[in-house]
PDB file of N, CA and C in Angstrom:
ATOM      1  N   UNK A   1      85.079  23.190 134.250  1.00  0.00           N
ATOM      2  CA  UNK A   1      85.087  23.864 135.515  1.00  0.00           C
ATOM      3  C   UNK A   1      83.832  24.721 135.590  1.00  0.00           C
ATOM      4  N   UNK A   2      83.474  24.688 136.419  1.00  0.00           N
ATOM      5  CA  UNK A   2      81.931  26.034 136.669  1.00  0.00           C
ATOM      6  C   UNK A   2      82.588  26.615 138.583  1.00  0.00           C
ATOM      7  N   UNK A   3      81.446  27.510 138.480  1.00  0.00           N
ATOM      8  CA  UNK A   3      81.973  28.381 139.852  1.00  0.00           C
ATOM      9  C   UNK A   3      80.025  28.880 139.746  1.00  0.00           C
ATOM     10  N   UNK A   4      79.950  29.503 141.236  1.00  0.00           N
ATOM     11  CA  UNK A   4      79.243  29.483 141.601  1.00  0.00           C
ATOM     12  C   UNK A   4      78.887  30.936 142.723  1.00  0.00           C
ATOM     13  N   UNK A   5      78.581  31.945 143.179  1.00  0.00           N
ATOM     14  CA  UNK A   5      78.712  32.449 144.589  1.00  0.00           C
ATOM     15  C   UNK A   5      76.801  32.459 145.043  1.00  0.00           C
ATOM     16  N   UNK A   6      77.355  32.605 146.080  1.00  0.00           N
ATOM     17  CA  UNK A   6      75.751  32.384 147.179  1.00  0.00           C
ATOM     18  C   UNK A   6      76.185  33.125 148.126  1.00  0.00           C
ATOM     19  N   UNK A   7      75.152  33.275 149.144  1.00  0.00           N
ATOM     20  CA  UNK A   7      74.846  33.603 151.139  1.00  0.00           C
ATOM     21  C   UNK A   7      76.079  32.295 151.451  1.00  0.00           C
ATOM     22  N   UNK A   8      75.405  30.882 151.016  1.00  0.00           N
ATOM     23  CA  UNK A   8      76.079  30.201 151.357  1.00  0.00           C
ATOM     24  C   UNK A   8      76.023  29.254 150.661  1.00  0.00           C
ATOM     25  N   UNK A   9      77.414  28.775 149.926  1.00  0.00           N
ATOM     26  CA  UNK A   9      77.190  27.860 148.618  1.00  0.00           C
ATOM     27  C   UNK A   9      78.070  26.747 149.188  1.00  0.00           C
ATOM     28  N   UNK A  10      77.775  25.229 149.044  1.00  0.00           N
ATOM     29  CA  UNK A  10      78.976  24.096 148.993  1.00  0.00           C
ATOM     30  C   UNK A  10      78.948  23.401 147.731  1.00  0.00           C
ATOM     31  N   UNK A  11      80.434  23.579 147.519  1.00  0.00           N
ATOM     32  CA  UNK A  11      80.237  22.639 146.464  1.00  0.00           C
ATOM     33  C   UNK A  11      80.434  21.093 146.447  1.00  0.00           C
ATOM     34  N   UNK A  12      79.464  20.145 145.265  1.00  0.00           N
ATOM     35  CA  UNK A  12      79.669  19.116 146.329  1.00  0.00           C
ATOM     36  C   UNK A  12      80.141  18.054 144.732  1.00  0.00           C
ATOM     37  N   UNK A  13      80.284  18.397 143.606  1.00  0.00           N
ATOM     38  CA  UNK A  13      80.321  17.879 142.742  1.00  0.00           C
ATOM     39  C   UNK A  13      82.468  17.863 142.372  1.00  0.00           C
ATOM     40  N   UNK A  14      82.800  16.078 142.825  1.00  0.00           N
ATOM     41  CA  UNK A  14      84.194  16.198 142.879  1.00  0.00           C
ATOM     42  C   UNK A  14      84.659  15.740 141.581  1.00  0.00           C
ATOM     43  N   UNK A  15      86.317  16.058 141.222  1.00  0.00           N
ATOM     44  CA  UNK A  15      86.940  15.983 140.240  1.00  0.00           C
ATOM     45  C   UNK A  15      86.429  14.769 139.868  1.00  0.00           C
ATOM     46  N   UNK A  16      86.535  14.657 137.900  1.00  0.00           N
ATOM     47  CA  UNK A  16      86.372  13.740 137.292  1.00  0.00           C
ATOM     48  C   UNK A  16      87.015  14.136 135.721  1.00  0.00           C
ATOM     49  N   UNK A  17      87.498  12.429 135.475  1.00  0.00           N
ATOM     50  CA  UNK A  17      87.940  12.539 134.423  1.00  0.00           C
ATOM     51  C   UNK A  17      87.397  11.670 133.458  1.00  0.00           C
ATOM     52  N   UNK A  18      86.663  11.991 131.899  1.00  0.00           N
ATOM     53  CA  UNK A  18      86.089  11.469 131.103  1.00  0.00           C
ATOM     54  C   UNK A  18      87.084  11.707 129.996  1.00  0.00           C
ATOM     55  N   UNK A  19      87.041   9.969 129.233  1.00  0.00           N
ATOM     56  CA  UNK A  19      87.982   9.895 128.602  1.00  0.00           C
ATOM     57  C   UNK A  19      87.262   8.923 127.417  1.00  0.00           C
ATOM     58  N   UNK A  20      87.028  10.080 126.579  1.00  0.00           N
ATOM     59  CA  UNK A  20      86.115  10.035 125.147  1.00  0.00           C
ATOM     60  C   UNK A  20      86.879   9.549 123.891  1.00  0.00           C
ATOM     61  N   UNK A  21      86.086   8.746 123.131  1.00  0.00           N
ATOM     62  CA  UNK A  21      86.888   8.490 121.855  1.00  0.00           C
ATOM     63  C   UNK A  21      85.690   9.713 120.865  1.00  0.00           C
ATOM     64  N   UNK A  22      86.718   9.574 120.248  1.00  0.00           N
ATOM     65  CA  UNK A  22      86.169  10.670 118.850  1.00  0.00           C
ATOM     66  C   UNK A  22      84.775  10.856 118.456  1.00  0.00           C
ATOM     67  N   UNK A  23      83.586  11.210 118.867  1.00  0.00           N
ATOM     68  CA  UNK A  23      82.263  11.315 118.210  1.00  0.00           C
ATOM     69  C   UNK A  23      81.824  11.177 119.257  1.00  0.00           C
ATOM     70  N   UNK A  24      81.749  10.887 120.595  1.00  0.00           N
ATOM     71  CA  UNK A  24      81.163  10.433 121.844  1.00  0.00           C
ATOM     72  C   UNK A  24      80.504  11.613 122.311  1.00  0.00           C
ATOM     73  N   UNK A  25      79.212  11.534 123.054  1.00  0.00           N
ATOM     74  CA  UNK A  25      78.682  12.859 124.088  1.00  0.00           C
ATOM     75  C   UNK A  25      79.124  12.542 125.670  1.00  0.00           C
ATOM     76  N   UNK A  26      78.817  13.356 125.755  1.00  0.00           N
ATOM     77  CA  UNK A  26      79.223  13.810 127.617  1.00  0.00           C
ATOM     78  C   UNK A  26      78.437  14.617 127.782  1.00  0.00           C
ATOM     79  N   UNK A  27      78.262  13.991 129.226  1.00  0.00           N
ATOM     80  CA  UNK A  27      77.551  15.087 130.173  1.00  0.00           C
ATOM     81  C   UNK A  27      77.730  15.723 131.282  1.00  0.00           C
ATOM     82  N   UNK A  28      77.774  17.182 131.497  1.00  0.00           N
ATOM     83  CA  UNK A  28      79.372  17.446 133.041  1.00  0.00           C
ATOM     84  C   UNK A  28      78.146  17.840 133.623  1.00  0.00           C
ATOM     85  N   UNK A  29      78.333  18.057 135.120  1.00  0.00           N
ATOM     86  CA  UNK A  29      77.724  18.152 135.739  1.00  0.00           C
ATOM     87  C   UNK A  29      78.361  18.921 137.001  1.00  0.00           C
ATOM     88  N   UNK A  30      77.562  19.916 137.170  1.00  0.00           N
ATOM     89  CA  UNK A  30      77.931  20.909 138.444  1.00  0.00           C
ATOM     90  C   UNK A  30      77.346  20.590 139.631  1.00  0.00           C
ATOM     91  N   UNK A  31      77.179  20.250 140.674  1.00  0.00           N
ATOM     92  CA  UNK A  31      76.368  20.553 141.861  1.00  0.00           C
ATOM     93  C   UNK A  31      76.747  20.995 143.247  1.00  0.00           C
ATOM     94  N   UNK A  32      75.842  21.784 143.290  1.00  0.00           N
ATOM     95  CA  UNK A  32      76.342  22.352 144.650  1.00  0.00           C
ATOM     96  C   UNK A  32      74.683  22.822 145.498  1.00  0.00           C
ATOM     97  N   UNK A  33      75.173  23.098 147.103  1.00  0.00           N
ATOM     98  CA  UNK A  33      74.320  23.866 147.834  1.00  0.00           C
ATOM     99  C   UNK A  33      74.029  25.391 148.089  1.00  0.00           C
ATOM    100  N   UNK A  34      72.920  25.455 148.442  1.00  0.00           N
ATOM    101  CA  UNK A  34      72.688  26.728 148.378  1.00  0.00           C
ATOM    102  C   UNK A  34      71.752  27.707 149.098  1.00  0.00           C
ATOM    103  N   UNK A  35      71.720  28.229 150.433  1.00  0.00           N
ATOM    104  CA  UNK A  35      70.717  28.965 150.800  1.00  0.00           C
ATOM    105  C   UNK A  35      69.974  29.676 149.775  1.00  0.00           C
ATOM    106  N   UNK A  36      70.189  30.432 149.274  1.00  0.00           N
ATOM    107  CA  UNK A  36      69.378  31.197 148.183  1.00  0.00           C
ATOM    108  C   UNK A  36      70.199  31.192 146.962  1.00  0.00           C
ATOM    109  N   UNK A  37      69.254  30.906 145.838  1.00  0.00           N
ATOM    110  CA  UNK A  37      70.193  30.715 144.594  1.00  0.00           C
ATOM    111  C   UNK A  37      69.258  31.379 143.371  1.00  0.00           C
ATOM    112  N   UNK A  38      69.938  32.113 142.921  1.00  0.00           N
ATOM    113  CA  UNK A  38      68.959  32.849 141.685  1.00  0.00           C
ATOM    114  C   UNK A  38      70.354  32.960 140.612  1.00  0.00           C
ATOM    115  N   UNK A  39      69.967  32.394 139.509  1.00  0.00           N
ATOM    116  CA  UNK A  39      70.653  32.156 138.183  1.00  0.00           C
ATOM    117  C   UNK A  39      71.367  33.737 137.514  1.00  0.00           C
ATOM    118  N   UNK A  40      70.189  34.753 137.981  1.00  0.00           N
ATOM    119  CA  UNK A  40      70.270  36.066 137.480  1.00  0.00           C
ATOM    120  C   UNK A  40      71.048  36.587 138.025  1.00  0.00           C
ATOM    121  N   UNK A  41      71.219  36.555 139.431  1.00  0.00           N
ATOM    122  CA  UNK A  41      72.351  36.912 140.281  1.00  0.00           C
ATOM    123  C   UNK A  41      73.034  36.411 140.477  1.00  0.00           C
ATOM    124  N   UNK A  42      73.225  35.094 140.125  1.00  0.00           N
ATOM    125  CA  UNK A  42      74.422  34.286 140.621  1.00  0.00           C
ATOM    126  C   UNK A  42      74.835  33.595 139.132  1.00  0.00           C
ATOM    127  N   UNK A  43      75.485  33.993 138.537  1.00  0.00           N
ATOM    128  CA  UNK A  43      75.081  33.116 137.082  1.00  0.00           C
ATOM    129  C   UNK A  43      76.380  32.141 137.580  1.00  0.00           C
ATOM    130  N   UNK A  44      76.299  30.963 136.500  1.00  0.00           N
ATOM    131  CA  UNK A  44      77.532  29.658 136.665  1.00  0.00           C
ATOM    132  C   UNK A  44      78.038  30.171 135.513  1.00  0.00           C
ATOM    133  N   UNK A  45      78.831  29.719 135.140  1.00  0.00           N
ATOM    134  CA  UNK A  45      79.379  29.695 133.912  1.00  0.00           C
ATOM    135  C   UNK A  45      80.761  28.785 133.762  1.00  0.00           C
ATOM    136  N   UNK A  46      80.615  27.638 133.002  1.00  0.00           N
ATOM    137  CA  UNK A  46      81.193  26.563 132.328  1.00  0.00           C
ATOM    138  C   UNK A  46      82.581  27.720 131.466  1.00  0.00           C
ATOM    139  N   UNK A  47      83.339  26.880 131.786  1.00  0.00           N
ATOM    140  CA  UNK A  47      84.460  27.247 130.991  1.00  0.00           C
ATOM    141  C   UNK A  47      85.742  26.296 130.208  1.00  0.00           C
ATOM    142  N   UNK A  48      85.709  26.569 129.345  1.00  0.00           N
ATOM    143  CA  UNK A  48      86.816  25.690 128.287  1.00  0.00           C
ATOM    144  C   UNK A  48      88.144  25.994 128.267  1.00  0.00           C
ATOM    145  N   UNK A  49      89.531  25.269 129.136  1.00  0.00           N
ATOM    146  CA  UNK A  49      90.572  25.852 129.455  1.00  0.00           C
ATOM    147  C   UNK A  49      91.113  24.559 127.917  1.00  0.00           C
ATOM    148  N   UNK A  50      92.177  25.277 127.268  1.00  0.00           N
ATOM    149  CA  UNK A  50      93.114  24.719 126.411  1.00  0.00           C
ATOM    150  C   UNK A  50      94.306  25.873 126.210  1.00  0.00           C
ATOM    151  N   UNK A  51      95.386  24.955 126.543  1.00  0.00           N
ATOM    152  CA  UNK A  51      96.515  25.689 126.326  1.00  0.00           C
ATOM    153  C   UNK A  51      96.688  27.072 126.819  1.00  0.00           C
ATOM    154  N   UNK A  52      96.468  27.975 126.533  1.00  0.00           N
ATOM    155  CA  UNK A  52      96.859  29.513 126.646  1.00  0.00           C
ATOM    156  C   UNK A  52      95.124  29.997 126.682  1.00  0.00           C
ATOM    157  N   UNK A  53      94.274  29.420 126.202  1.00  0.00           N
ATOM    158  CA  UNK A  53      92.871  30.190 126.009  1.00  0.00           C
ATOM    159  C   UNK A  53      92.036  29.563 126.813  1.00  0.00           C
ATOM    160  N   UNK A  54      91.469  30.711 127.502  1.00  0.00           N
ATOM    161  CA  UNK A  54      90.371  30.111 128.294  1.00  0.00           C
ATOM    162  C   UNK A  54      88.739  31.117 127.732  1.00  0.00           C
ATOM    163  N   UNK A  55      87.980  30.261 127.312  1.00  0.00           N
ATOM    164  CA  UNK A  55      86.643  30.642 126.674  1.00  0.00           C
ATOM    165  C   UNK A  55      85.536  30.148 127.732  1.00  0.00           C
ATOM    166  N   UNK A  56      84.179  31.064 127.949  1.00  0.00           N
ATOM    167  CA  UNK A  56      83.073  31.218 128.580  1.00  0.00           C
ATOM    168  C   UNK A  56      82.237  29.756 127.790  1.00  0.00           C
ATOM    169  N   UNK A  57      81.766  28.955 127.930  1.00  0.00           N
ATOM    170  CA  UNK A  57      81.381  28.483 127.129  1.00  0.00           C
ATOM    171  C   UNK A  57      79.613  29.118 127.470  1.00  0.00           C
ATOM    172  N   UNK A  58      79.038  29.195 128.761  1.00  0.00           N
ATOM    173  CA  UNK A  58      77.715  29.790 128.923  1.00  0.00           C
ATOM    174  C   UNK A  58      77.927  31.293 129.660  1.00  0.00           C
ATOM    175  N   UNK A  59      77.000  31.934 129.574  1.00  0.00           N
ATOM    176  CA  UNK A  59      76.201  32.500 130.696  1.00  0.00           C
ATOM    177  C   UNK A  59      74.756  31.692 131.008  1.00  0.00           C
ATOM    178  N   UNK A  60      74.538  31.753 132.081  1.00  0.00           N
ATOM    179  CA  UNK A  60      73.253  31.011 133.198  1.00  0.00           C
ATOM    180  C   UNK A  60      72.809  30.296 131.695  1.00  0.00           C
ATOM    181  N   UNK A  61      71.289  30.464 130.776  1.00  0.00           N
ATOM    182  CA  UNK A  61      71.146  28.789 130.471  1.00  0.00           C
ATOM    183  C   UNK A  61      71.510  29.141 128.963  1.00  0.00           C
ATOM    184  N   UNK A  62      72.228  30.532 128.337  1.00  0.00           N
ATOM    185  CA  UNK A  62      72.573  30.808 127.066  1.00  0.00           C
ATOM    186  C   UNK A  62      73.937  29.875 126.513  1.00  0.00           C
ATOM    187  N   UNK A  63      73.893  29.286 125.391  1.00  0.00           N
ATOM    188  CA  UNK A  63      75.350  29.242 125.145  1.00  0.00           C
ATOM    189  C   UNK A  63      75.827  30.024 124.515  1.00  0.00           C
ATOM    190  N   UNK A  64      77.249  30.710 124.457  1.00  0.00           N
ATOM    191  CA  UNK A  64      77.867  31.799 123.871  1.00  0.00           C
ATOM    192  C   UNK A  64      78.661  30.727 122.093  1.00  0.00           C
ATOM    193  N   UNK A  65      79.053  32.013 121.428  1.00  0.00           N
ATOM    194  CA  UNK A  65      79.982  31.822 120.885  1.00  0.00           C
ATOM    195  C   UNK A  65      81.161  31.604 120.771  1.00  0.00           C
ATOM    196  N   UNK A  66      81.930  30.417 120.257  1.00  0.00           N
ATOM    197  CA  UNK A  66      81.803  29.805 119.408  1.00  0.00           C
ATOM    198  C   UNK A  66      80.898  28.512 119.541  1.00  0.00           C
ATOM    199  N   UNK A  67      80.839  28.149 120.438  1.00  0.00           N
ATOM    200  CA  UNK A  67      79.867  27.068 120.726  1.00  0.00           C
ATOM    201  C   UNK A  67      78.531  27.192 120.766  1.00  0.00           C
ATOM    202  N   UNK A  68      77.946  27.881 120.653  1.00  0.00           N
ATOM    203  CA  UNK A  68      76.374  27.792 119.877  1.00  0.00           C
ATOM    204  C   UNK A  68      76.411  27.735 118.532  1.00  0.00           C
ATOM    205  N   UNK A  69      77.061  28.054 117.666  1.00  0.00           N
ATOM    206  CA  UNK A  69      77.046  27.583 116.484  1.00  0.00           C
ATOM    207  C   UNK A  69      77.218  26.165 115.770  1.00  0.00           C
ATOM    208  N   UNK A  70      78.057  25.796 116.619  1.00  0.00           N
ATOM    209  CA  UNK A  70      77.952  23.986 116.384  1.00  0.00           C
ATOM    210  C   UNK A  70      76.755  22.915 116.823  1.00  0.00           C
ATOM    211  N   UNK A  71      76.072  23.633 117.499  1.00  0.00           N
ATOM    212  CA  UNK A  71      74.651  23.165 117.633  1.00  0.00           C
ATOM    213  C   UNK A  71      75.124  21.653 118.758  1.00  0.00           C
ATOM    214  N   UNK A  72      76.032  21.927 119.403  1.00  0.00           N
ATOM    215  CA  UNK A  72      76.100  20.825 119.792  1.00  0.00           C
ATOM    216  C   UNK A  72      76.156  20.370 121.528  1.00  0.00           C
ATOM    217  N   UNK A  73      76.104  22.076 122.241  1.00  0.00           N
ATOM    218  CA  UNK A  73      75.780  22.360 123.446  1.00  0.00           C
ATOM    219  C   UNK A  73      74.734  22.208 123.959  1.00  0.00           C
ATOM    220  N   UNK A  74      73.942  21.834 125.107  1.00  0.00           N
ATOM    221  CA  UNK A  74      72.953  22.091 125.670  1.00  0.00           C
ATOM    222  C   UNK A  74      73.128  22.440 127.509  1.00  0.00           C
ATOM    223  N   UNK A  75      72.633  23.393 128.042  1.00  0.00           N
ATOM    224  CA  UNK A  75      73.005  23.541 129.410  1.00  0.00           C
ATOM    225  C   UNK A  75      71.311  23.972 130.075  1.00  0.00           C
ATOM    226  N   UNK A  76      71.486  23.124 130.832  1.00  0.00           N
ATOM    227  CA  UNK A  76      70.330  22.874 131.927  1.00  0.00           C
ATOM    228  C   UNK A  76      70.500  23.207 133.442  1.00  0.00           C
ATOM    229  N   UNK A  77      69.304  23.979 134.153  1.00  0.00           N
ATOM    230  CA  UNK A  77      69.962  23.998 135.831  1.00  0.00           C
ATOM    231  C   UNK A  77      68.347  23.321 136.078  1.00  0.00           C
ATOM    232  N   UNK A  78      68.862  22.013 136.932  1.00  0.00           N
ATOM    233  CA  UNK A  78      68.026  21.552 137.988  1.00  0.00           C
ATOM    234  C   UNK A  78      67.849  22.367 139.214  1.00  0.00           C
ATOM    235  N   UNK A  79      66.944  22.452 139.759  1.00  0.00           N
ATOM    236  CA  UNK A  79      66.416  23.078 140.679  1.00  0.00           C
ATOM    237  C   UNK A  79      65.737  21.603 142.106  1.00  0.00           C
ATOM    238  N   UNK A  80      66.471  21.961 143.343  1.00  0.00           N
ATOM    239  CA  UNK A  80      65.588  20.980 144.158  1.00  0.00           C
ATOM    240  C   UNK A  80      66.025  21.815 145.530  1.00  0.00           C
ATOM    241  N   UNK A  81      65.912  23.042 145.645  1.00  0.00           N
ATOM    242  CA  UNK A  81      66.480  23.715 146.799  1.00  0.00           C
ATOM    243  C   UNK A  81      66.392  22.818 148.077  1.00  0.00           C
ATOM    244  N   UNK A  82      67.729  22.858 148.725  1.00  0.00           N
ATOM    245  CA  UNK A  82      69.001  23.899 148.947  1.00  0.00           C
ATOM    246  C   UNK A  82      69.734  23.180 147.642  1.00  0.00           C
ATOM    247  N   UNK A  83      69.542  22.114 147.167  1.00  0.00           N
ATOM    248  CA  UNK A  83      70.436  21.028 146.299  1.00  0.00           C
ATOM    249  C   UNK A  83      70.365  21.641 144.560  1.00  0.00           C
ATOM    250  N   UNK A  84      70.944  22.047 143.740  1.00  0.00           N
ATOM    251  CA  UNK A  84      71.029  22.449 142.547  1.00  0.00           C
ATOM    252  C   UNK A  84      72.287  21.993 142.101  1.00  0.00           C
ATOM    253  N   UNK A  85      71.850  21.264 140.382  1.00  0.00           N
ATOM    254  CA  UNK A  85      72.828  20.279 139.726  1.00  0.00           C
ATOM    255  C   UNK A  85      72.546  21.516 138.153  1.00  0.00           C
ATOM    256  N   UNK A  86      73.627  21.974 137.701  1.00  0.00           N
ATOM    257  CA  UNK A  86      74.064  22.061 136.467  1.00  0.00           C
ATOM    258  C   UNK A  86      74.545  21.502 135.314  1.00  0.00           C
ATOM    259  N   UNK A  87      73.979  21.425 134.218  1.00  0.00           N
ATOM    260  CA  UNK A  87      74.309  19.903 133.665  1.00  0.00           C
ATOM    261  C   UNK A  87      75.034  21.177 132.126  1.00  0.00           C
ATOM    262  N   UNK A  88      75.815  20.616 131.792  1.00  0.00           N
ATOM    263  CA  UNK A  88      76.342  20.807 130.384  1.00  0.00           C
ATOM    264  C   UNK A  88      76.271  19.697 129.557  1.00  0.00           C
ATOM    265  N   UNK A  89      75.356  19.101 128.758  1.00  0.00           N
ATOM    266  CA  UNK A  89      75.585  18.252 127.558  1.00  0.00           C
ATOM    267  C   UNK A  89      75.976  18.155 126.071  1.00  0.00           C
ATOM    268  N   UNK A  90      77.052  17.931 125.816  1.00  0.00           N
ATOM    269  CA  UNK A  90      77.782  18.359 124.613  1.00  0.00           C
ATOM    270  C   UNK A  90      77.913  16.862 124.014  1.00  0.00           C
ATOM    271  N   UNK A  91      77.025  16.882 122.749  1.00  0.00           N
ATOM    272  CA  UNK A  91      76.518  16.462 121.347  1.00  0.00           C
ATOM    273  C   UNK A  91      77.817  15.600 120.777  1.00  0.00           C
ATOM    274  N   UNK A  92      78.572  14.354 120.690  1.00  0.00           N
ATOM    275  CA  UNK A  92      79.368  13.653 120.381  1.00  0.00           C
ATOM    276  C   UNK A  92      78.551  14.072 118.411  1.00  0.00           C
ATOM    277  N   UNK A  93      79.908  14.007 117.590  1.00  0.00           N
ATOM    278  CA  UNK A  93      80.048  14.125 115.767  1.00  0.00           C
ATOM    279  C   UNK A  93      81.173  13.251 115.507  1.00  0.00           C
ATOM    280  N   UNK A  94      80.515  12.489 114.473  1.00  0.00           N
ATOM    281  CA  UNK A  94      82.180  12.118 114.137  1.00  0.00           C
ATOM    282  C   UNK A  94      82.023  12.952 112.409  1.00  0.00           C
ATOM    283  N   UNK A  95      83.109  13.385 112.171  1.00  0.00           N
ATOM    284  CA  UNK A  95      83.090  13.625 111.180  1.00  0.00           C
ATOM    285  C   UNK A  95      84.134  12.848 109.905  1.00  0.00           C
ATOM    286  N   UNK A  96      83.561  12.995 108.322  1.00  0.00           N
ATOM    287  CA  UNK A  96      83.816  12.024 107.793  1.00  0.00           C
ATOM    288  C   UNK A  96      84.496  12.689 106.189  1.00  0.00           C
ATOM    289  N   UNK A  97      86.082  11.888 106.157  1.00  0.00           N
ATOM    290  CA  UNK A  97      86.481  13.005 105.157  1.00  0.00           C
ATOM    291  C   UNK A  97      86.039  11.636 103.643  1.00  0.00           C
ATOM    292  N   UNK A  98      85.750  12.129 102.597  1.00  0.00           N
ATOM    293  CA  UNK A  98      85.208  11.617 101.705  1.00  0.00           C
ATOM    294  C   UNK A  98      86.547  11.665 100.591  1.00  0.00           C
ATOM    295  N   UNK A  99      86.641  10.931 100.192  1.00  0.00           N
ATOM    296  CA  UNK A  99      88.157  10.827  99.036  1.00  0.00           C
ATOM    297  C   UNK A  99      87.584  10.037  97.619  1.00  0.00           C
ATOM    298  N   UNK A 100      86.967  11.177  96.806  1.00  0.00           N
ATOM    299  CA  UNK A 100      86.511  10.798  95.309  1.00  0.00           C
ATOM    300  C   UNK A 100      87.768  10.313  94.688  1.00  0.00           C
ATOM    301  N   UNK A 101      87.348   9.590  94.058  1.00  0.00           N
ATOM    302  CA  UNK A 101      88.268   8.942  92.679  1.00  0.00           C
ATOM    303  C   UNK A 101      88.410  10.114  91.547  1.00  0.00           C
ATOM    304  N   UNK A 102      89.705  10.707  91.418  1.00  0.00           N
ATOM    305  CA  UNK A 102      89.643  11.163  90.098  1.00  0.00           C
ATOM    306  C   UNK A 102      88.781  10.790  88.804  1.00  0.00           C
ATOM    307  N   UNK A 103      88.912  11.434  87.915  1.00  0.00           N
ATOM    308  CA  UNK A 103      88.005  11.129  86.538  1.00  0.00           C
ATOM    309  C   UNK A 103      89.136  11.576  85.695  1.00  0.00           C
ATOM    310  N   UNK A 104      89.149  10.776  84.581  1.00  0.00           N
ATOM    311  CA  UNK A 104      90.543  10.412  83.847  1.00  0.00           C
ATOM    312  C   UNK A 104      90.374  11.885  82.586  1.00  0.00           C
TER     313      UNK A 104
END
């Protein structure tokens, strides 16, 4: 989800559902219109709803914690006034559990 305020903002970017297998990247994407749009004053901010917790994942082009530490965020704002697209790209891992053989 992202949000947005302006003079006068539309949003024009509709529901979607991406449906990832394990290690995959994605890329979300915000867009909307905008008479005047300044990042500083208007920041977006991406958010991660699960269960009971809802986490910031940015402010404007920073990623916060816990997700800057996984190195696996990147957030971009296109610029093409009145038209501005927000992109969140998050880094697909698969991770791999390793099972040594005892030694007798």
């Amino acid at each position: 989800m992202c949000a947005a305020m302006s003079t006068f903002l539309s949003m024009w970017t509709q529901d979607r559902v991406h449906v990832l297998s394990a290690g995959q990247s994605v890329e979300l994407e915000c867009e909307f219109y905008a008479e005047e749009f300044s990042m500083f004053n208007n920041p977006i901010i991406w958010k991660k709803f699960q269960r009971q917790e809802q986490l910031e994942v940015n402010i404007m082009g920073n990623i916060l914690s816990p997700f800057f530490a996984t190195g696996r965020f990147r957030v971009a704002l296109v610029h093409n006034p009145p038209r501005y697209r927000l992109q969140l790209s998050i880094a697909g891992r698969l991770r791999f559990s390793r099972v040594c053989p005892s030694s007798p």
